[in-house]
Protein backbone atom coordinates (compact mmCIF):
# COMPACT_ATOMS: atom_id res chain seq x y z
CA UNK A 1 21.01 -25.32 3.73
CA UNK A 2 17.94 -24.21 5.69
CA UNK A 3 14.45 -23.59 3.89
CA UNK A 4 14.22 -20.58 2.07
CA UNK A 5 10.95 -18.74 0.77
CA UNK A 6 10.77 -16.06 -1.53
CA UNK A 7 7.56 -14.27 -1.35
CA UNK A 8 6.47 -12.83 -5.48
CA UNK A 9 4.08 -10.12 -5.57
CA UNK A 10 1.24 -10.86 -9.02
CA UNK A 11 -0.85 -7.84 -9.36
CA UNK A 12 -3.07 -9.05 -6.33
CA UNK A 13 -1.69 -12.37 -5.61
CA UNK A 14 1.37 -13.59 -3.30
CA UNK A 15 2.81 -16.42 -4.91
CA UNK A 16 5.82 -18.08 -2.85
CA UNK A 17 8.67 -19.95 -4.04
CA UNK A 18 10.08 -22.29 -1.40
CA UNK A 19 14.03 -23.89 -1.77
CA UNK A 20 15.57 -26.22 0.15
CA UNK A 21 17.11 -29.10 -1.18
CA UNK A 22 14.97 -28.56 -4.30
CA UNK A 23 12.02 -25.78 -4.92
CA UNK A 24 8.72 -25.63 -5.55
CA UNK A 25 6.34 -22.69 -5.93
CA UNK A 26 2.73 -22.22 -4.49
CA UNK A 27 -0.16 -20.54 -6.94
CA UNK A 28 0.09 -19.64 -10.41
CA UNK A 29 -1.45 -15.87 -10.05
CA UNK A 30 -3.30 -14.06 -12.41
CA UNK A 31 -3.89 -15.20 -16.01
CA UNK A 32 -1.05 -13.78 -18.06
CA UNK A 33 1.81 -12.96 -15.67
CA UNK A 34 4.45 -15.14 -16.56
CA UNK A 35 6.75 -12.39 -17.32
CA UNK A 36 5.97 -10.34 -14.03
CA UNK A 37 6.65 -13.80 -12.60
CA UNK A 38 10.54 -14.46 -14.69
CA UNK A 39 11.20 -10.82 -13.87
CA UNK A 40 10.86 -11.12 -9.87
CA UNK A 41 12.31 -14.81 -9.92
CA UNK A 42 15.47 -13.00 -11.61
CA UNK A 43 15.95 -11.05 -8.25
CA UNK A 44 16.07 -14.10 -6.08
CA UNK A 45 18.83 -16.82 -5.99
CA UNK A 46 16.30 -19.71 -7.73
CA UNK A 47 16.64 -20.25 -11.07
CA UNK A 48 13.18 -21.11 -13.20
CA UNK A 49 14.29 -24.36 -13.90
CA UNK A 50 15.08 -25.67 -10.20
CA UNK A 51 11.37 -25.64 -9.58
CA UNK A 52 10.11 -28.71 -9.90
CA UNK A 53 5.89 -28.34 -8.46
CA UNK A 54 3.60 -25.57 -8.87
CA UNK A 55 1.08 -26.20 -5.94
CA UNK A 56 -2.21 -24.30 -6.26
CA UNK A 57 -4.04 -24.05 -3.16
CA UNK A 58 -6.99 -23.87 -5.44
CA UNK A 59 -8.40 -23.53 -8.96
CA UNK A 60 -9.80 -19.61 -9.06
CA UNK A 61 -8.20 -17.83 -12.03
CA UNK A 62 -6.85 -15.10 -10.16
CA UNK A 63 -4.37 -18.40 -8.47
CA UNK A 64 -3.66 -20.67 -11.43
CA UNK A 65 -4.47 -18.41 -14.35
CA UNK A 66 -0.64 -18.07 -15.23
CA UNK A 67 0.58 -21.75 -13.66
CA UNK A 68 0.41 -23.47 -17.06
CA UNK A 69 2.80 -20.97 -18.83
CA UNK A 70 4.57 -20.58 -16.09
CA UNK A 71 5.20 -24.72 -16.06
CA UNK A 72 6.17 -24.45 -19.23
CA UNK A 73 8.99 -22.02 -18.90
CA UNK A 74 10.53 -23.51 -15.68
CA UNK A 75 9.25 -27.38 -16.46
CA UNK A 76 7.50 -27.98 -13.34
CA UNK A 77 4.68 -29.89 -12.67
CA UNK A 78 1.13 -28.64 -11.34
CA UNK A 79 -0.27 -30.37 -8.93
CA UNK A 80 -4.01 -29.75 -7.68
CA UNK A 81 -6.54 -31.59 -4.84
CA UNK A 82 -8.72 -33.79 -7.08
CA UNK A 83 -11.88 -31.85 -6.39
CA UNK A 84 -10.75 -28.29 -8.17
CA UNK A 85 -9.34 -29.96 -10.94
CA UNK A 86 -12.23 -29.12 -13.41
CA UNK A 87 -11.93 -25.68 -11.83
CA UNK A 88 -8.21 -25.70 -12.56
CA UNK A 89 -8.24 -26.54 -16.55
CA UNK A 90 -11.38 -25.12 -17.38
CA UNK A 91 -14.04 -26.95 -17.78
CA UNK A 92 -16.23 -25.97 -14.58
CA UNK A 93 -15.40 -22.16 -13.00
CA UNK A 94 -16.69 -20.85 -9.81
CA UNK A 95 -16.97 -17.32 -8.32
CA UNK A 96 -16.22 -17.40 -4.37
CA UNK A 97 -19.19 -17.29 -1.60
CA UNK A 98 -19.24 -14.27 0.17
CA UNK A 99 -18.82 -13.91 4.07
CA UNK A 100 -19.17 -10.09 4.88
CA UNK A 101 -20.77 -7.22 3.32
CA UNK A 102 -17.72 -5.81 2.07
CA UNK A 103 -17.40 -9.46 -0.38
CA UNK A 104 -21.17 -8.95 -1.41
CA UNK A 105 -20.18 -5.77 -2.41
CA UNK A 106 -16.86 -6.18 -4.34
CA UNK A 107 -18.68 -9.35 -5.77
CA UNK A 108 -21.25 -6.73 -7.12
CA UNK A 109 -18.77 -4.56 -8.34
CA UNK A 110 -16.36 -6.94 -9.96
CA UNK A 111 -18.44 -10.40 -10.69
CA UNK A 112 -19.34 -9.39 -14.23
CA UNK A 113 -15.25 -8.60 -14.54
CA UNK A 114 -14.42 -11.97 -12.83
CA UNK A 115 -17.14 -14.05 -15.12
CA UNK A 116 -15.41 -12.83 -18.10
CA UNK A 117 -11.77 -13.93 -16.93
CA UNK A 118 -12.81 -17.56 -15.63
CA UNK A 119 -12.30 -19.08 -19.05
CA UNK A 120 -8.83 -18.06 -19.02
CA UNK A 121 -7.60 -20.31 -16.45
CA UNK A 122 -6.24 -23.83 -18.25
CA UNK A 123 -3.44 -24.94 -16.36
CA UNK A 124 -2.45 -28.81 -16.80
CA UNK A 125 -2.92 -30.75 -13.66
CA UNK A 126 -0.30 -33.18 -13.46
CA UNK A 127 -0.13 -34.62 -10.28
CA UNK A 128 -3.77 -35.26 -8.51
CA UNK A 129 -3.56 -34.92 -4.86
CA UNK A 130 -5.94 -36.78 -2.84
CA UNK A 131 -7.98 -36.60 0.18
CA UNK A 132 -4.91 -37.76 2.25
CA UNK A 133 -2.25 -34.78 0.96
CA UNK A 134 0.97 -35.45 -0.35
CA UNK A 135 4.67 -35.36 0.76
CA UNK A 136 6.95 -32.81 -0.54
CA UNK A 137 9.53 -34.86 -0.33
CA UNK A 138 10.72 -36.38 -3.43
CA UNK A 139 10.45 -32.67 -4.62
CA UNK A 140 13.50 -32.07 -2.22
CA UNK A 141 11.27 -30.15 0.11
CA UNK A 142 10.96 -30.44 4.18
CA UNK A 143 7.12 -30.12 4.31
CA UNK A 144 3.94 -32.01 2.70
CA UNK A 145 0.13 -30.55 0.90
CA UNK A 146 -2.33 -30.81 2.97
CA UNK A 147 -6.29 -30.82 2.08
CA UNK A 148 -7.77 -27.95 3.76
CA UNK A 149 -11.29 -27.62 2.47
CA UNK A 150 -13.50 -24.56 3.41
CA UNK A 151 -12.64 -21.59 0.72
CA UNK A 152 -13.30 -24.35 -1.89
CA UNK A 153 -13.89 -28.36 -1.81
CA UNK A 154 -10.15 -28.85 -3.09
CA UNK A 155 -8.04 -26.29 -1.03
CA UNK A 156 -4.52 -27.23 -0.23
CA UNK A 157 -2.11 -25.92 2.08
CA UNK A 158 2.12 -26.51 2.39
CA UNK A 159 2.80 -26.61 5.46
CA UNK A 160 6.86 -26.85 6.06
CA UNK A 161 8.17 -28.65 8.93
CA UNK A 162 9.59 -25.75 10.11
CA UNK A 163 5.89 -24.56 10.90
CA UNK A 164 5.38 -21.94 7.43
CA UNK A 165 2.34 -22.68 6.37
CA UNK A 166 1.16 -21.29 2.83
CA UNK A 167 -2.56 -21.47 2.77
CA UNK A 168 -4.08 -19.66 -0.47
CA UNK A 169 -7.41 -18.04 0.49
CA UNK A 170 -7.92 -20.05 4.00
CA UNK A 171 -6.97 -16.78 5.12
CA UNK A 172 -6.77 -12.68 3.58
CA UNK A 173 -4.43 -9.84 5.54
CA UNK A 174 -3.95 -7.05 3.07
CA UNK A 175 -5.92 -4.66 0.53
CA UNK A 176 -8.63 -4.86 -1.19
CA UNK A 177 -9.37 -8.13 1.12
CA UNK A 178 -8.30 -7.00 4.80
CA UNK A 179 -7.12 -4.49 6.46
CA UNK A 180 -4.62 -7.05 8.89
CA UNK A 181 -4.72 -10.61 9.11
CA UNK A 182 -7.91 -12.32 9.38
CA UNK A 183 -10.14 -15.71 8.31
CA UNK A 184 -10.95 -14.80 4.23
CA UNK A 185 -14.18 -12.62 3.08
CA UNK A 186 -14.67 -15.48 0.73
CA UNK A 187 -15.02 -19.20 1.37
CA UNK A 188 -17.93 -21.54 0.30
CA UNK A 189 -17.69 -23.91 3.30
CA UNK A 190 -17.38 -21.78 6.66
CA UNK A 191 -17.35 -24.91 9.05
CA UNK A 192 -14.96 -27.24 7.22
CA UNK A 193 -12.67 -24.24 7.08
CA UNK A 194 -12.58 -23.79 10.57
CA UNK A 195 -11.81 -27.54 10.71
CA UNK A 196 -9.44 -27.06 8.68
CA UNK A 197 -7.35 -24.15 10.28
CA UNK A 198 -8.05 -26.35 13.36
CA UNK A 199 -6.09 -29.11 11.63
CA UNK A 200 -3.22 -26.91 10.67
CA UNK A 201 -2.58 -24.96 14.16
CA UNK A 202 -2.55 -28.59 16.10
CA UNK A 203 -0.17 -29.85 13.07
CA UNK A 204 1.98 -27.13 14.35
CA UNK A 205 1.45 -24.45 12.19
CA UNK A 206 3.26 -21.42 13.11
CA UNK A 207 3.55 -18.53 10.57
CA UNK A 208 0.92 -17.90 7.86
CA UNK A 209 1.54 -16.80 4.08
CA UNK A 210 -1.68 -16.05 2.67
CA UNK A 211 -2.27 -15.38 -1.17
CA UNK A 212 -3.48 -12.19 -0.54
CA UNK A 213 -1.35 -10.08 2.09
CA UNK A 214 1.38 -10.47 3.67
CA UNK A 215 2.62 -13.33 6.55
CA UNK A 216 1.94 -13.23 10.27
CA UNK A 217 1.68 -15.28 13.08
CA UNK A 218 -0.92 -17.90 13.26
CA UNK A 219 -1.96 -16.72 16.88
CA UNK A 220 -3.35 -13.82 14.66
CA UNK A 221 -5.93 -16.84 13.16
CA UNK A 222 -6.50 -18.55 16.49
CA UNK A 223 -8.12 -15.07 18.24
CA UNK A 224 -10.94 -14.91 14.92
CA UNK A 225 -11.54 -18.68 15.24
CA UNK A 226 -12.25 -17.95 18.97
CA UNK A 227 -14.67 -14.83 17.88
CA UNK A 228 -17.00 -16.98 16.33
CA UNK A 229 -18.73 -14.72 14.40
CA UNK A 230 -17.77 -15.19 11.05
CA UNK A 231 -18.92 -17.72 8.33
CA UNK A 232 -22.63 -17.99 8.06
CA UNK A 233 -22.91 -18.88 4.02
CA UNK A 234 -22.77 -22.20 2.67
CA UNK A 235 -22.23 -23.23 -1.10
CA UNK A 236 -25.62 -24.38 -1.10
CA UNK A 237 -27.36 -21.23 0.36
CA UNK A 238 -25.09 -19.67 -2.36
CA UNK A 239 -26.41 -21.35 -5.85
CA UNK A 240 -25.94 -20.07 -8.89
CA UNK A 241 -22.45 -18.63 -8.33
CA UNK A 242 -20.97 -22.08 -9.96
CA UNK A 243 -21.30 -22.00 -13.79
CA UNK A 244 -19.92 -23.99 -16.53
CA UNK A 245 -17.51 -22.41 -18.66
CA UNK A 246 -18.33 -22.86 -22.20
């Protein structure tokens, strides 16, 4: 049986589930759509309790708020890069750095929104990943996480062997973020996500599933790494846009 992905639609969020031998699932979505989530899982060949990881790319609520209940109904484990665990289950939250004026401006619009949906997200980290990734392998899947810092310190990636690559935020190609395929509006290290979508093209990266919008080819992320004119705000340039939830 070859790899299969099934692509679920959260309010904003594109979560994938991915079976081949066994399944996982990458992001959580939005606090509160576990049914959404059971409903859309119903349509697809995968049963809930064949996945066995929940992979968030990172810890922002809008990608793990539901992963805990959502690991409780199908009994899978969450894993998480060590650096956005505290961002994961609570106990530090962060809103995203801005790259263009249209993220200043929804950040403006929505930040007092966002601020008071942070302390929502608790998911249980169970399996830590470190700096070096992890292989999906003894989860019965053809591929391995990857660390892909740049929208946050702890961003993951899956990238199949196949080439798929599921990527979280490294990347945005549909509404409200993009209008096609392009590097994200929101990342709070610019030059180690370049690295990073360096890393992933010469690992063979081929096709792209972002978390918000729909797939295309990576050649689509290798012409705006070549324009160069994206990224110029830093975490640090950025303070005061990580806060503790209490």
């Amino acid at each position: 049986m070859g790899t299969e992905v099934f692509p679920i639609s959260l309010s904003v969020d594109r979560c994938y589930v991915i079976r081949d031998e066994g399944a996982i699932m990458v992001d959580g979505g939005l606090p509160r759509q576990e049914k959404a989530f059971l409903s859309k899982l119903s349509k697809t060949p995968v049963r809930p309790e064949e996945i066995r990881l929940i992979v968030l790319t990172h810890g922002h609520f809008d990608h793990a708020g539901s992963a805990q209940a959502i690991s409780d109904m199908t009994g899978a484990s969450i894993a998480a890069h060590r650096l956005d665990v505290d961002v994961a289950e609570g106990r530090v939250a962060g809103l995203p750095t801005p790259q263009t004026p249209w993220a200043r401006a929804m950040m403006g619009i929505l930040g007092p929104v966002i601020r008071g949906k942070i302390g929502r997200t608790s998911a249980r980290v169970d399996v830590v990943v470190g700096d070096q990734g992890l292989s999906l392998s003894e989860y019965g899947v053809r591929g391995r996480i990857l660390h892909t810092p740049g929208h946050t310190a702890g961003s993951l990636s899956v990238l199949l062997d196949n080439g798929d690559a599921f990527v979280g935020c490294m990347s945005h190609s549909g509404p409200p973020f993009r209008l096609k395929p392009d590097l994200p509006i929101f990342a709070d290290y610019p030059d180690q996500l370049r690295q990073s979508w360096d890393m992933l093209l010469r690992l063979g990266a081929r096709r792209i599933y972002p978390g918000h919008g729909d797939p295309f080819p990576a050649e689509a992320i290798s012409r705006s790494l070549r324009s160069g004119s994206w990224g110029k705000t830093t975490r640090t340039q950025n303070a005061g846009t990580r806060i503790i939830a209490r």
